[in-house]
C-alpha atoms as a PDB file:
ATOM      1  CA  UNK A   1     127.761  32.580  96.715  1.00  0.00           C
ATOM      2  CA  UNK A   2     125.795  34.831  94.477  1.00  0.00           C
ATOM      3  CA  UNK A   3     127.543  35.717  90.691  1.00  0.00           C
ATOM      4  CA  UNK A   4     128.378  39.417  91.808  1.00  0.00           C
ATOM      5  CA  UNK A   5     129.810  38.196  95.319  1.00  0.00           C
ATOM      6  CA  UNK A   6     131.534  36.049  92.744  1.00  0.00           C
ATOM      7  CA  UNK A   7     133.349  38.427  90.947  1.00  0.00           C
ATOM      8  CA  UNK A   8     133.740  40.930  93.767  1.00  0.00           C
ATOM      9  CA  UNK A   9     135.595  38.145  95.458  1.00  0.00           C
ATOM     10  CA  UNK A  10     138.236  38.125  92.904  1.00  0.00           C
ATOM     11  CA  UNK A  11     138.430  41.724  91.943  1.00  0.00           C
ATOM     12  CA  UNK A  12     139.946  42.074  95.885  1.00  0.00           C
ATOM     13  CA  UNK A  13     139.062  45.434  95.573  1.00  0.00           C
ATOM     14  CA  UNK A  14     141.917  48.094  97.819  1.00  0.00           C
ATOM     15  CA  UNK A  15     140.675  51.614  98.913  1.00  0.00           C
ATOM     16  CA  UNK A  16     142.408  54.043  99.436  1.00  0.00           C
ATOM     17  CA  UNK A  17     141.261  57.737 100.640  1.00  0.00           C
ATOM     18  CA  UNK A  18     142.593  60.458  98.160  1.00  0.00           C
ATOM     19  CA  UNK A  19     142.641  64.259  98.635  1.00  0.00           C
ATOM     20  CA  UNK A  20     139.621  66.384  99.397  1.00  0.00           C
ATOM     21  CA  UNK A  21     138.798  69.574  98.057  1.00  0.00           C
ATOM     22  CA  UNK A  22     137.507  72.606  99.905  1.00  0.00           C
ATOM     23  CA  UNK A  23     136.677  75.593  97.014  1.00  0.00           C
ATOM     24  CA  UNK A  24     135.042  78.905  97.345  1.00  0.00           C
ATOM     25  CA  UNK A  25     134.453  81.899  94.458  1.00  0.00           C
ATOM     26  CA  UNK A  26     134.991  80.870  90.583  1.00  0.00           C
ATOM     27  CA  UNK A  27     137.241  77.772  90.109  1.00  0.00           C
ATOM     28  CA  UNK A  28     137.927  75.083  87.217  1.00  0.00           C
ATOM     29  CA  UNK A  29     140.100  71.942  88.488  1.00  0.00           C
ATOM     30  CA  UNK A  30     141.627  69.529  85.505  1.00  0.00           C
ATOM     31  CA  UNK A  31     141.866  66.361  86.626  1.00  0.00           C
ATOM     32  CA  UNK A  32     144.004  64.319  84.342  1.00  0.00           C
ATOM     33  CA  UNK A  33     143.442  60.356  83.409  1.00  0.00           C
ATOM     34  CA  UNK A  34     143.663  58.473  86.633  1.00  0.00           C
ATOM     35  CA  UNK A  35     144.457  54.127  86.837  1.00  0.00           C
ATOM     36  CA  UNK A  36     141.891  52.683  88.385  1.00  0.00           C
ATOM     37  CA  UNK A  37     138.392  54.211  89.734  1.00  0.00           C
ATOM     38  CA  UNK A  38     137.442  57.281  91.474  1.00  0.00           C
ATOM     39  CA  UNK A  39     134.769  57.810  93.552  1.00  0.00           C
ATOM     40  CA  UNK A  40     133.893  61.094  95.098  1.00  0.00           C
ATOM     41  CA  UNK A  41     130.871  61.770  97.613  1.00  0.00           C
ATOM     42  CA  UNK A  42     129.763  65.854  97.459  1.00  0.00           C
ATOM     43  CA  UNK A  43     129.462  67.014 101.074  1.00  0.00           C
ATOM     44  CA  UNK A  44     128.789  70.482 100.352  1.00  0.00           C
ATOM     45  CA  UNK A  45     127.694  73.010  97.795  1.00  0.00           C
ATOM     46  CA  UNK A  46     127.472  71.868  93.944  1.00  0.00           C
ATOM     47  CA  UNK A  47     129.686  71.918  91.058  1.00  0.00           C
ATOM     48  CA  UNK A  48     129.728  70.858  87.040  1.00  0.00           C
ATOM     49  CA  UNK A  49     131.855  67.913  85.941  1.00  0.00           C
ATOM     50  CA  UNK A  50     133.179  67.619  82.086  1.00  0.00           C
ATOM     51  CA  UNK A  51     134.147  64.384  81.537  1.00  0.00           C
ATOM     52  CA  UNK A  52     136.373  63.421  78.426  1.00  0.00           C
ATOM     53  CA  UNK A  53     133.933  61.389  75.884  1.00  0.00           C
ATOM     54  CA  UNK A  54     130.575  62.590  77.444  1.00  0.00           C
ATOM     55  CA  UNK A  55     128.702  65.240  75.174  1.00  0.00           C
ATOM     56  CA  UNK A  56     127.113  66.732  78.126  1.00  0.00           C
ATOM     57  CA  UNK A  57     128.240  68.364  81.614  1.00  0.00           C
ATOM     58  CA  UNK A  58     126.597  67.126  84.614  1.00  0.00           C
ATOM     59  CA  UNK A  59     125.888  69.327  87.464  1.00  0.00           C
ATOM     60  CA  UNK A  60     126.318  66.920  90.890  1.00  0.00           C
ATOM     61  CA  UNK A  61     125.283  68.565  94.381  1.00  0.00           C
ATOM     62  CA  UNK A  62     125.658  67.764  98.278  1.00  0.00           C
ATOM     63  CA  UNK A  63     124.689  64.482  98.816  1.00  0.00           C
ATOM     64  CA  UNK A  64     125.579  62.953  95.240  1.00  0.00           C
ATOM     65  CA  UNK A  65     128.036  60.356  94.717  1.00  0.00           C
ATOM     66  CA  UNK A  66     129.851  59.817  91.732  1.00  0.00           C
ATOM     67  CA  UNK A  67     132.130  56.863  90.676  1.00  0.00           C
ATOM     68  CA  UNK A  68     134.056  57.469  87.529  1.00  0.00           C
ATOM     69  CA  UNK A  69     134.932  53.881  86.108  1.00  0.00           C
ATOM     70  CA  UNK A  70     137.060  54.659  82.887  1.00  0.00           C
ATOM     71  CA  UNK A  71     139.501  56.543  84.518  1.00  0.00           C
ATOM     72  CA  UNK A  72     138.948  59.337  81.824  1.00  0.00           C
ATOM     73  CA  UNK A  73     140.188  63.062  82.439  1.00  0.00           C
ATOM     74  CA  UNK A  74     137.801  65.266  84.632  1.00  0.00           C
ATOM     75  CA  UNK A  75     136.908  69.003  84.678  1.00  0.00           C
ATOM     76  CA  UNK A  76     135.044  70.239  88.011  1.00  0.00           C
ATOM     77  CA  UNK A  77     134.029  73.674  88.101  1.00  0.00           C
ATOM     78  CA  UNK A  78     131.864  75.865  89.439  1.00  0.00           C
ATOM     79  CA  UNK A  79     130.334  77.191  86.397  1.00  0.00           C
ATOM     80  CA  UNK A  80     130.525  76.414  83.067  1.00  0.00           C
ATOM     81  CA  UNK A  81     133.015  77.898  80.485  1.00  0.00           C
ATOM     82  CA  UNK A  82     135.856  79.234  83.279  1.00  0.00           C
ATOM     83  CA  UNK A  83     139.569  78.355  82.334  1.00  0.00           C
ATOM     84  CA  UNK A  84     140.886  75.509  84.125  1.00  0.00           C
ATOM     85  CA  UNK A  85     144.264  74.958  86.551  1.00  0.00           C
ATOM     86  CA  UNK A  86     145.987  71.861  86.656  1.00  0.00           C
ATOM     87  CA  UNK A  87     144.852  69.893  89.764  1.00  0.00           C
ATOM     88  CA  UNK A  88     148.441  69.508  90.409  1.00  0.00           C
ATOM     89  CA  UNK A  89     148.813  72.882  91.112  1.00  0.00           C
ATOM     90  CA  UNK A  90     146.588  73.091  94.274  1.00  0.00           C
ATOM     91  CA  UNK A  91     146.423  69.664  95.249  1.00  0.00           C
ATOM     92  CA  UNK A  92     150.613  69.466  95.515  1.00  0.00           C
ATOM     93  CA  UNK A  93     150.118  71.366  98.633  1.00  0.00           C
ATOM     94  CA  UNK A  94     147.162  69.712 100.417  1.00  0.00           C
ATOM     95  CA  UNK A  95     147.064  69.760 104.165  1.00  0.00           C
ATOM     96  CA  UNK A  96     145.896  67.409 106.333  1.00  0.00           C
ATOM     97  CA  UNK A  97     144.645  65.575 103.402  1.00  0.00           C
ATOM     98  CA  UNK A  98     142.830  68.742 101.617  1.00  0.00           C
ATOM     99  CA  UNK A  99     143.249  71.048  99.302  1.00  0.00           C
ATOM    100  CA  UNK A 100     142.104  74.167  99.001  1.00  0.00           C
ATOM    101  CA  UNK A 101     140.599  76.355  96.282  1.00  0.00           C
ATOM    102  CA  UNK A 102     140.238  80.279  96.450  1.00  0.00           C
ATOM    103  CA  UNK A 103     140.409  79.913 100.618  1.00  0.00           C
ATOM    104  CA  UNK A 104     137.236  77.432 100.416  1.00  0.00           C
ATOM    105  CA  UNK A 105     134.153  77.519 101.992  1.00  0.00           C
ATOM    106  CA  UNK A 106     131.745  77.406  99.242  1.00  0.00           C
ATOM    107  CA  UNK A 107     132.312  73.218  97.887  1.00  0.00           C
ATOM    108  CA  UNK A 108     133.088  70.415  99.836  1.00  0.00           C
ATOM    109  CA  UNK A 109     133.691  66.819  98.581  1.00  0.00           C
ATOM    110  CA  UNK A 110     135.622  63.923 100.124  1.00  0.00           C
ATOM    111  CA  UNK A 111     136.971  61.152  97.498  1.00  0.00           C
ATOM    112  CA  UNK A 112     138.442  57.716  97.260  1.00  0.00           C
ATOM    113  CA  UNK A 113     140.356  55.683  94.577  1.00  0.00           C
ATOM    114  CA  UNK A 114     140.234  51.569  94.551  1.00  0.00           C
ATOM    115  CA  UNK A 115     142.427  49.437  92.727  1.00  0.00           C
ATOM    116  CA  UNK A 116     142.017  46.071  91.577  1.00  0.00           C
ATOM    117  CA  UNK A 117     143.838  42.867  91.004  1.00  0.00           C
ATOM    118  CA  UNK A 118     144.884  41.922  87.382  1.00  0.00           C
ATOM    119  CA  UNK A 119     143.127  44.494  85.921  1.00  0.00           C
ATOM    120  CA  UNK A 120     140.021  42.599  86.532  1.00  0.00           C
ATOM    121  CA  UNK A 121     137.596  44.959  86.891  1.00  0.00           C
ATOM    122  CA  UNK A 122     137.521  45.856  83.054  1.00  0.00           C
ATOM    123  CA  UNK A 123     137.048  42.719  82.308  1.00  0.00           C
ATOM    124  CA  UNK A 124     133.952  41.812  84.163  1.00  0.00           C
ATOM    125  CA  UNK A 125     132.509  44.958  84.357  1.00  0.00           C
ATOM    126  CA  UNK A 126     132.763  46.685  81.177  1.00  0.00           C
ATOM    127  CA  UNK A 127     129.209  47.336  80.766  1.00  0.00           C
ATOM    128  CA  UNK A 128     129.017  50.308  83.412  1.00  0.00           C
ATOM    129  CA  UNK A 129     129.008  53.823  82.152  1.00  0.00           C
ATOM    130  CA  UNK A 130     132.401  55.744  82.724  1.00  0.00           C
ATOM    131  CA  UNK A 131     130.051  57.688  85.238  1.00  0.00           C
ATOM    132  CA  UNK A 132     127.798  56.362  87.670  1.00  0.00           C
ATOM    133  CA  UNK A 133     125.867  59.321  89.482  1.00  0.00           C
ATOM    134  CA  UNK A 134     124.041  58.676  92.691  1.00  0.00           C
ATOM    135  CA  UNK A 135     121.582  61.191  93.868  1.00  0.00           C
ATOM    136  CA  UNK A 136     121.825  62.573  97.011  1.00  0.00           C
ATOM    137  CA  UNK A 137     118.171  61.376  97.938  1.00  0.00           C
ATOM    138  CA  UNK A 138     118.878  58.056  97.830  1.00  0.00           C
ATOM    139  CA  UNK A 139     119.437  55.711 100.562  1.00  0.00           C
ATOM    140  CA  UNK A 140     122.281  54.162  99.041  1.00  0.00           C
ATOM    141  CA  UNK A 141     124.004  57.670  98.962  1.00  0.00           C
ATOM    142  CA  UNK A 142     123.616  57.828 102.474  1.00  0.00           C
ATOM    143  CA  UNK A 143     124.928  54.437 102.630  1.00  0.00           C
ATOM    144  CA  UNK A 144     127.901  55.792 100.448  1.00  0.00           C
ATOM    145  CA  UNK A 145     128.807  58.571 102.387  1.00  0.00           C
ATOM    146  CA  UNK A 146     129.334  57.377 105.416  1.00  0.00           C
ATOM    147  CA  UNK A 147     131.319  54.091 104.150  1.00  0.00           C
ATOM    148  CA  UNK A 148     134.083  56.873 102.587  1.00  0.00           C
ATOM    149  CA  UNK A 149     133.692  58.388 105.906  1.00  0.00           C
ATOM    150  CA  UNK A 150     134.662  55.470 107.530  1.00  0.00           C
ATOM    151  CA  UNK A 151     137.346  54.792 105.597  1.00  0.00           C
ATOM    152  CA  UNK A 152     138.512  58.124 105.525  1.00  0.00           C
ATOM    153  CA  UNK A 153     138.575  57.785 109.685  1.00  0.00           C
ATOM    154  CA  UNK A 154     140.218  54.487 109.269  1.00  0.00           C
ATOM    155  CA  UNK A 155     143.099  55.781 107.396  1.00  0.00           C
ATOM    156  CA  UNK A 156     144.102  58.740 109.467  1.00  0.00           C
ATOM    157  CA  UNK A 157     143.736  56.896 112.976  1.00  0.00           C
ATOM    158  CA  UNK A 158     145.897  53.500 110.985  1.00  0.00           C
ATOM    159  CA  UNK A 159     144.371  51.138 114.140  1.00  0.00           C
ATOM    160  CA  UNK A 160     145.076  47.681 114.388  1.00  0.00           C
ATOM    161  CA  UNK A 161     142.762  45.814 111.647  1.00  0.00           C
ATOM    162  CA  UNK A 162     142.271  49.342 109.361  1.00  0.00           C
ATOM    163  CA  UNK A 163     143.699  47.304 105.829  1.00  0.00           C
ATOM    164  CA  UNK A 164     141.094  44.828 106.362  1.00  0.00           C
ATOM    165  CA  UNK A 165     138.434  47.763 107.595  1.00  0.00           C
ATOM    166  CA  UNK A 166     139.837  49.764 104.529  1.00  0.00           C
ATOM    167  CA  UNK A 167     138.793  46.571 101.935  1.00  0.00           C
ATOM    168  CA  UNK A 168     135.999  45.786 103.092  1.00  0.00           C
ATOM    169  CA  UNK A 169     134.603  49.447 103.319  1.00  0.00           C
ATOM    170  CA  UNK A 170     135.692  49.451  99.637  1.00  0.00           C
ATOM    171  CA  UNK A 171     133.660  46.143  98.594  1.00  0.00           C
ATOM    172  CA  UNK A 172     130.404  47.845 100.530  1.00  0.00           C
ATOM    173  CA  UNK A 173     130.841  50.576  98.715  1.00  0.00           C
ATOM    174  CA  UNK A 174     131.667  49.278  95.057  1.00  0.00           C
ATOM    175  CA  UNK A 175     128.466  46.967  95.746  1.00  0.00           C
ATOM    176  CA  UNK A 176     126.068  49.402  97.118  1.00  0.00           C
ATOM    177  CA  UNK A 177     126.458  51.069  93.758  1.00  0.00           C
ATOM    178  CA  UNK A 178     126.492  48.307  91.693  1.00  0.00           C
ATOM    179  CA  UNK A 179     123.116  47.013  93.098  1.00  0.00           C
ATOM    180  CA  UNK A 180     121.982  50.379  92.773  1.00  0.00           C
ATOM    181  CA  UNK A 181     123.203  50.586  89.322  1.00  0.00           C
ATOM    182  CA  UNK A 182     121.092  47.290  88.402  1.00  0.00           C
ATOM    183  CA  UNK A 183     118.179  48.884  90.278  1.00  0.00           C
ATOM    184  CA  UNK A 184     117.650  52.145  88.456  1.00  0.00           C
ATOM    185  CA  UNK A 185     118.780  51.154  84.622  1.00  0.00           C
ATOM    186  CA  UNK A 186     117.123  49.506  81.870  1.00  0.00           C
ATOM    187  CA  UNK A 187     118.487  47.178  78.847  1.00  0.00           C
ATOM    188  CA  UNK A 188     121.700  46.994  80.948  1.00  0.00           C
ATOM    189  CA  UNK A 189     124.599  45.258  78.675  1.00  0.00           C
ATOM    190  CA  UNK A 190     126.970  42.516  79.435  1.00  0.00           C
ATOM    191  CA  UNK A 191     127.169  40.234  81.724  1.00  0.00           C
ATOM    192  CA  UNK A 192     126.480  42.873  84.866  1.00  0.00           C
ATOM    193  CA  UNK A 193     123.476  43.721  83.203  1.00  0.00           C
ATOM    194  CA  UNK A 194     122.088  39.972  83.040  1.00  0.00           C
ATOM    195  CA  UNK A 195     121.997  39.825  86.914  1.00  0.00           C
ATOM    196  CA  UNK A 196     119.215  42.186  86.357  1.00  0.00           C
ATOM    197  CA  UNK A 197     117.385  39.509  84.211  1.00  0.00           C
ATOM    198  CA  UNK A 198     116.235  37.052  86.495  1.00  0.00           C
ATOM    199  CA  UNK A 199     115.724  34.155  84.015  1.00  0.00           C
ATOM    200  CA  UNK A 200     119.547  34.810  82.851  1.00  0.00           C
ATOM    201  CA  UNK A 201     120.810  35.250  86.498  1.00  0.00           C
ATOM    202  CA  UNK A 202     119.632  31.563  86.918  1.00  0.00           C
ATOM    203  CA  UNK A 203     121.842  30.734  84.378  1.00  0.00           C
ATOM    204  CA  UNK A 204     124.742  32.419  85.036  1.00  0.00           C
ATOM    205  CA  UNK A 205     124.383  31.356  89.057  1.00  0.00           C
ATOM    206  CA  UNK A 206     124.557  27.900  88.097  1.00  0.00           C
ATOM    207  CA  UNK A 207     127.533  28.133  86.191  1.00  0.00           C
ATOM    208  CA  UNK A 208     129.326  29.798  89.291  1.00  0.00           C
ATOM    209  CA  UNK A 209     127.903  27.732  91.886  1.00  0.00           C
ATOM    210  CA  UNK A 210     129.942  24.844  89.506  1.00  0.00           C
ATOM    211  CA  UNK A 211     132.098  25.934  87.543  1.00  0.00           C
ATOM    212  CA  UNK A 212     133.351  22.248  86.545  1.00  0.00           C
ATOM    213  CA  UNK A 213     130.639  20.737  85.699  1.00  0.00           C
ATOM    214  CA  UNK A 214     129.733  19.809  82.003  1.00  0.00           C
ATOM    215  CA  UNK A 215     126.873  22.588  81.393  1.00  0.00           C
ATOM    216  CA  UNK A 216     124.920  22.061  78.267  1.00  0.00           C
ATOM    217  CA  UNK A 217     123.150  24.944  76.301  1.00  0.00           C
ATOM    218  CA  UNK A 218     119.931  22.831  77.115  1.00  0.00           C
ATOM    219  CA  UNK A 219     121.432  22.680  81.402  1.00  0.00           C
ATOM    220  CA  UNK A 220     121.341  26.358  81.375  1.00  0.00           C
ATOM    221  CA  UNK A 221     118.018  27.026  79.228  1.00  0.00           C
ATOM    222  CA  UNK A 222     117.021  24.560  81.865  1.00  0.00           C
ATOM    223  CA  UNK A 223     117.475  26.663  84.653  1.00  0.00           C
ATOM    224  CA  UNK A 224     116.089  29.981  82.921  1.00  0.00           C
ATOM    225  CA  UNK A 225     112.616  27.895  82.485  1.00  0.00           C
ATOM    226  CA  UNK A 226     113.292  29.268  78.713  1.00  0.00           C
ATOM    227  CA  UNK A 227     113.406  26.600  75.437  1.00  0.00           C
ATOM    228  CA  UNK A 228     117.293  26.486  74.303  1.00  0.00           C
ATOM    229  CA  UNK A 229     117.018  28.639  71.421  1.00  0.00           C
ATOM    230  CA  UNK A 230     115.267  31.378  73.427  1.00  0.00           C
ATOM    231  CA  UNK A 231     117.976  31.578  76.059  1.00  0.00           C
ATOM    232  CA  UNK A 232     120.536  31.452  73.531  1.00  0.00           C
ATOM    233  CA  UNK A 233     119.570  34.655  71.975  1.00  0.00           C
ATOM    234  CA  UNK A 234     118.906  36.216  74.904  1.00  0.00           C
ATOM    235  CA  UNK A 235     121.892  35.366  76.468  1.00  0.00           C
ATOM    236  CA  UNK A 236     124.309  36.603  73.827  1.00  0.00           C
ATOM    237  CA  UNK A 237     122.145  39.474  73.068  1.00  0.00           C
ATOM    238  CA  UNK A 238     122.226  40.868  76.744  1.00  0.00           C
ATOM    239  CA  UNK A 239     125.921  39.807  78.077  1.00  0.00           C
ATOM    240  CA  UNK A 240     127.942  40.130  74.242  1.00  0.00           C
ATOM    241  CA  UNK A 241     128.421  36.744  74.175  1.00  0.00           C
ATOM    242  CA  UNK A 242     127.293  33.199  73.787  1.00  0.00           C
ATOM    243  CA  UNK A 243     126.123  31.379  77.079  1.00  0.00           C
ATOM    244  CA  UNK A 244     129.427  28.386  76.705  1.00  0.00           C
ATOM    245  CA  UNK A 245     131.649  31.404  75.963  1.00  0.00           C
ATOM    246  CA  UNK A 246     130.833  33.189  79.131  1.00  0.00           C
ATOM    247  CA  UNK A 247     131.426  29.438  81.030  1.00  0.00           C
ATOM    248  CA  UNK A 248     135.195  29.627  79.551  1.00  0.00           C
ATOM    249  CA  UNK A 249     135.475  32.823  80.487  1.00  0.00           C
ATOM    250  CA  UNK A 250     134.117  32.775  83.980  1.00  0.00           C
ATOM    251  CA  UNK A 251     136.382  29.482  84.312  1.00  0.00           C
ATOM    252  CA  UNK A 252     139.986  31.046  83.228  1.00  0.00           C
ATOM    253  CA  UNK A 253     139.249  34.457  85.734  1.00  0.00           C
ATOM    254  CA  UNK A 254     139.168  31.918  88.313  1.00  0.00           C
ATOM    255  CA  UNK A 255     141.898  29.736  87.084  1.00  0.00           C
ATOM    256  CA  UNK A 256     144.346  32.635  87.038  1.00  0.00           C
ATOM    257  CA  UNK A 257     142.910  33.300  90.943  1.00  0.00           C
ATOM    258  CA  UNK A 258     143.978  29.935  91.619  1.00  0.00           C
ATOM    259  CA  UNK A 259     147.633  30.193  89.734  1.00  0.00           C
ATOM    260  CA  UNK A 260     148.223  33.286  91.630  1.00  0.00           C
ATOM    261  CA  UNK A 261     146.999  33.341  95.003  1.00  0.00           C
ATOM    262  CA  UNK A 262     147.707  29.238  95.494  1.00  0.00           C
ATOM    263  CA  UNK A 263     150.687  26.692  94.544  1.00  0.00           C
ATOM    264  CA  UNK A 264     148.479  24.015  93.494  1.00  0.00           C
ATOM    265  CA  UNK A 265     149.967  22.840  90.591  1.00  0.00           C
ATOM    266  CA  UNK A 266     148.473  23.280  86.964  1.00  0.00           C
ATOM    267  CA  UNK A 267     147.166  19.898  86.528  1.00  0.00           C
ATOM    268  CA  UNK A 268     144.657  20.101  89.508  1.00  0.00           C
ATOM    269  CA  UNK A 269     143.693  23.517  88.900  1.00  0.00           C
ATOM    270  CA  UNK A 270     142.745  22.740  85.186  1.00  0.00           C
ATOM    271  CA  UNK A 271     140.767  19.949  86.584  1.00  0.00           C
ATOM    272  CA  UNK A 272     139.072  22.254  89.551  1.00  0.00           C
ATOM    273  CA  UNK A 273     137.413  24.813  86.704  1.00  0.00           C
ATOM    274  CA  UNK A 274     136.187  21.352  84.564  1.00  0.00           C
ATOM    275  CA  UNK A 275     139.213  20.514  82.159  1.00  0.00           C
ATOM    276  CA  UNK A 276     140.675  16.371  82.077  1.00  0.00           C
ATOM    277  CA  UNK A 277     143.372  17.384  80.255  1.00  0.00           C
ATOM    278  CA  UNK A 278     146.172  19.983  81.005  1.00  0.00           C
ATOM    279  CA  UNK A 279     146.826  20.475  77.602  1.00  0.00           C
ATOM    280  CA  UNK A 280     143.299  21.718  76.853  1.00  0.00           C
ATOM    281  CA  UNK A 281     143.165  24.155  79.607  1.00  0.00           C
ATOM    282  CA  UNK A 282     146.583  25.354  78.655  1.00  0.00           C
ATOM    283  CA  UNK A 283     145.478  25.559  75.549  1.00  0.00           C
ATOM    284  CA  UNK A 284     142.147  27.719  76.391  1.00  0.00           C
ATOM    285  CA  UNK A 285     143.647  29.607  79.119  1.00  0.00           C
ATOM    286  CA  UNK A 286     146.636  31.052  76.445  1.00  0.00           C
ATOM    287  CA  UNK A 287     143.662  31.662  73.961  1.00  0.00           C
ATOM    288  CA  UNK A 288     141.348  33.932  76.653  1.00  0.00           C
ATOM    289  CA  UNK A 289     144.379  35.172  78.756  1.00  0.00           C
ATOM    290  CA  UNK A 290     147.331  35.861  75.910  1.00  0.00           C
ATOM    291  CA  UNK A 291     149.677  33.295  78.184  1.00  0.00           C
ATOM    292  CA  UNK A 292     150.255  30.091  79.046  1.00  0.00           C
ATOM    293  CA  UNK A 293     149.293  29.292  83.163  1.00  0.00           C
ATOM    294  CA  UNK A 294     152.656  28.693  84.164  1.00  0.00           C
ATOM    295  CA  UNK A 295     153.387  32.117  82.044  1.00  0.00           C
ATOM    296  CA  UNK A 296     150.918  33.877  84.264  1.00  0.00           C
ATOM    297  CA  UNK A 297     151.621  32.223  87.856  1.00  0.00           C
ATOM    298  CA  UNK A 298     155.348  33.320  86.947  1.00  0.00           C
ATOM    299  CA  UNK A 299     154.452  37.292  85.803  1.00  0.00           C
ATOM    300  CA  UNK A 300     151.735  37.525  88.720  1.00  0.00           C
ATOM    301  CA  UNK A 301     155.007  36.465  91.059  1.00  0.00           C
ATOM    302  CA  UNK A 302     157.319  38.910  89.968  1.00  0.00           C
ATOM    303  CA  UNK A 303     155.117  42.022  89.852  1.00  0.00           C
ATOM    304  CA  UNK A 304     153.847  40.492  93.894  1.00  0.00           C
ATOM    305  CA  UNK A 305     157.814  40.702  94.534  1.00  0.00           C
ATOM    306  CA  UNK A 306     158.305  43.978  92.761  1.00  0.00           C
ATOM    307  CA  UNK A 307     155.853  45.254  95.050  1.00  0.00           C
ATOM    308  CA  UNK A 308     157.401  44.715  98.060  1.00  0.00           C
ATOM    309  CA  UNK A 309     161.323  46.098  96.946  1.00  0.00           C
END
C-alpha cells in the first residue's frame, strides 16, 4: 500500500451530507468555526467567500469545489461589502435538507462535512492550505461532484450498506483532491508535499511498506538514489523534519491504530512498529503522543463508549 493509502487508512475518514443552500437577490451568510472539514461543490450561480486569516476574497462559481481544512469561520456572499446574517438564522429552518436565502433561485451549492479519528488529520496533513479550490473545468471536479451526489442520495434513501457507501464516497473524495492538490502545486511542505518528490516518496514508501525494520539514514538515501547528506537536507527541508523523526512518527500513528482498534497487548504491538523493548516504545510513544499506550488504549475506550450512551 502506497504512503497516502497509508494514512487515509487510518484517518477512517466519516461523511456526512450537511445542509444546502438555495439563494437569490443580495445575501451575506456567516458561517462560524466548524470541527472538522467542509467541503462544498457550487452547482449553480457564483458567490465570494471571506475566509478568517486569508487577505483576499475568492470568488468560486458552478462547477468549483472547495474544501476548507482549518475549520476557520466563512463569509459567502454574493457581492462584496453586504452585512452578513448568522447562518443559524436561515439554516435553523432548512427543509428537506436546504435552506433557503431571499426565496432562492439565483445560487446553488450542495456540501459535506467529514470527520476523522483521533484528530488525525492535522497531524498528517498539516501542510494543505485552509482552502483548497477546485475549478470547475477540471476532471476531478466532475469527479467531486458527483461523489457528494452520491452520498447525498445515499443518505436520504439510508439502504442497506449506505455507512460503508457513505465512507468510502468520503475517502474518493478526500483523495481525488489530495492527488489533485499534489498535481497542480509547487514547493509543497511537509510530509504530503514529499509524495510529490519522487526521490523522497521512495523513501518515505519504504518506511511504510516496513515500518519495523531498522532503517538507516544511508537505507533511505539508498532508496532515493541520493548520497546521505543530500537526502538528509532534502528530506527535512521539504517534510519539517528529519528523515528518522518522520520513522517515529509514522510508527506511533500506527501504534495508537493498533491500541485502539485491536486488544493485542502492548508488548507485541511495540514490537510490530520495530521496538524490543516495551519500555522504549512506552517511552517514545508518551514523548510523540503526551500518554503512555495503556493511557491511550484506555481514553480511546471511554470516548468509543461515550459514543454509544
Amino acid at each position: 500500500m502506497d504512503p497516502l493509502s497509508n494514512a487515509l487508512s487510518l484517518l477512517k475518514p466519516k461523511g456526512t451530507i450537511s445542509v444546502g443552500l438555495d439563494a437569490a437577490g443580495d445575501w451575506a451568510i456567516d458561517f462560524p468555526a466548524h470541527e472538522g472539514i467542509k467541503f462544498n461543490a457550487v452547482m449553480k450561480g457564483s458567490c465570494w467567500l471571506t475566509v478568517e486569516g486569508e487577505l483576499q476574497p475568492r470568488r468560486i462559481e458552478a462547477g468549483d469545489c472547495v474544501l476548507f481544512t482549518r475549520g476557520y469561520p466563512v463569509v459567502a456572499a454574493s457581492s462584496l461589502g453586504l452585512p452578513a446574517i448568522e447562518a443559524a438564522s436561515i439554516y435553523d429552518g432548512a427543509l428537506n435538507g436546504m435552506a433557503t436565502c431571499n426565496g432562492g433561485g439565483d445560487f446553488f451549492l450542495i456540501g459535506g462535512r467529514f470527520s476523522f479519528e483521533k484528530n488525525r488529520f492535522d497531524q498528517l496533513f498539516a501542510s494543505l492550505p485552509a482552502v483548497v479550490h477546485i475549478r470547475g473545468a477540471s476532471r476531478q471536479a466532475e469527479l467531486l461532484r458527483w461523489s457528494l451526489e452520491q452520498l447525498a442520495a445515499e443518505q436520504a434513501q439510508n439502504s442497506p450498506g449506505s455507512a460503508l457507501m457513505a465512507e468510502h464516497l468520503a475517502h474518493i473524495m478526500l483523495l481525488q483532491v489530495l492527488r489533485l492538490w499534489l498535481e497542480s502545486s509547487e514547493d509543497q511542505g511537509g510530509w504530503l508535499g514529499a509524495l510529490a518528490d519522487a526521490r523522497l516518496f521512495r523513501a518515505i514508501a519504504g518506511m511504510h511498506a516496513e515500518p519495523a525494520r531498522r532503517w538507516t539514514v544511508a537505507d533511505l538515501a539508498g532508496l532515493a538514489h541520493m548520497s546521505r547528506t543530500t537526502f538528509a537536507v532534502r528530506f527535512r527541508e521539504v517534510v519539517g523534519q528529519t528523515p528518522l523523526g518522520y520513522l517515529t512518527n509514522w510508527r506511533m500513528q500506527l501504534a495508537a491504530d493498533l491500541l485502539q482498534s485491536t486488544e493485542r497487548n502492548v508488548r507485541k504491538i511495540a514490537f510490530s512498529v520495530g521496538y524490543l523493548s516495551e519500555a522504549a516504545f512506552s517511552t517514545v510513544f508518551r514523548r510523540v503522543l503526551g500518554c503512555t499506550p495503556v493511557q491511550y488504549r484506555r481514553s480511546m475506550l471511554n470516548a468509543s463508549n461515550n459514543r454509544n450512551l
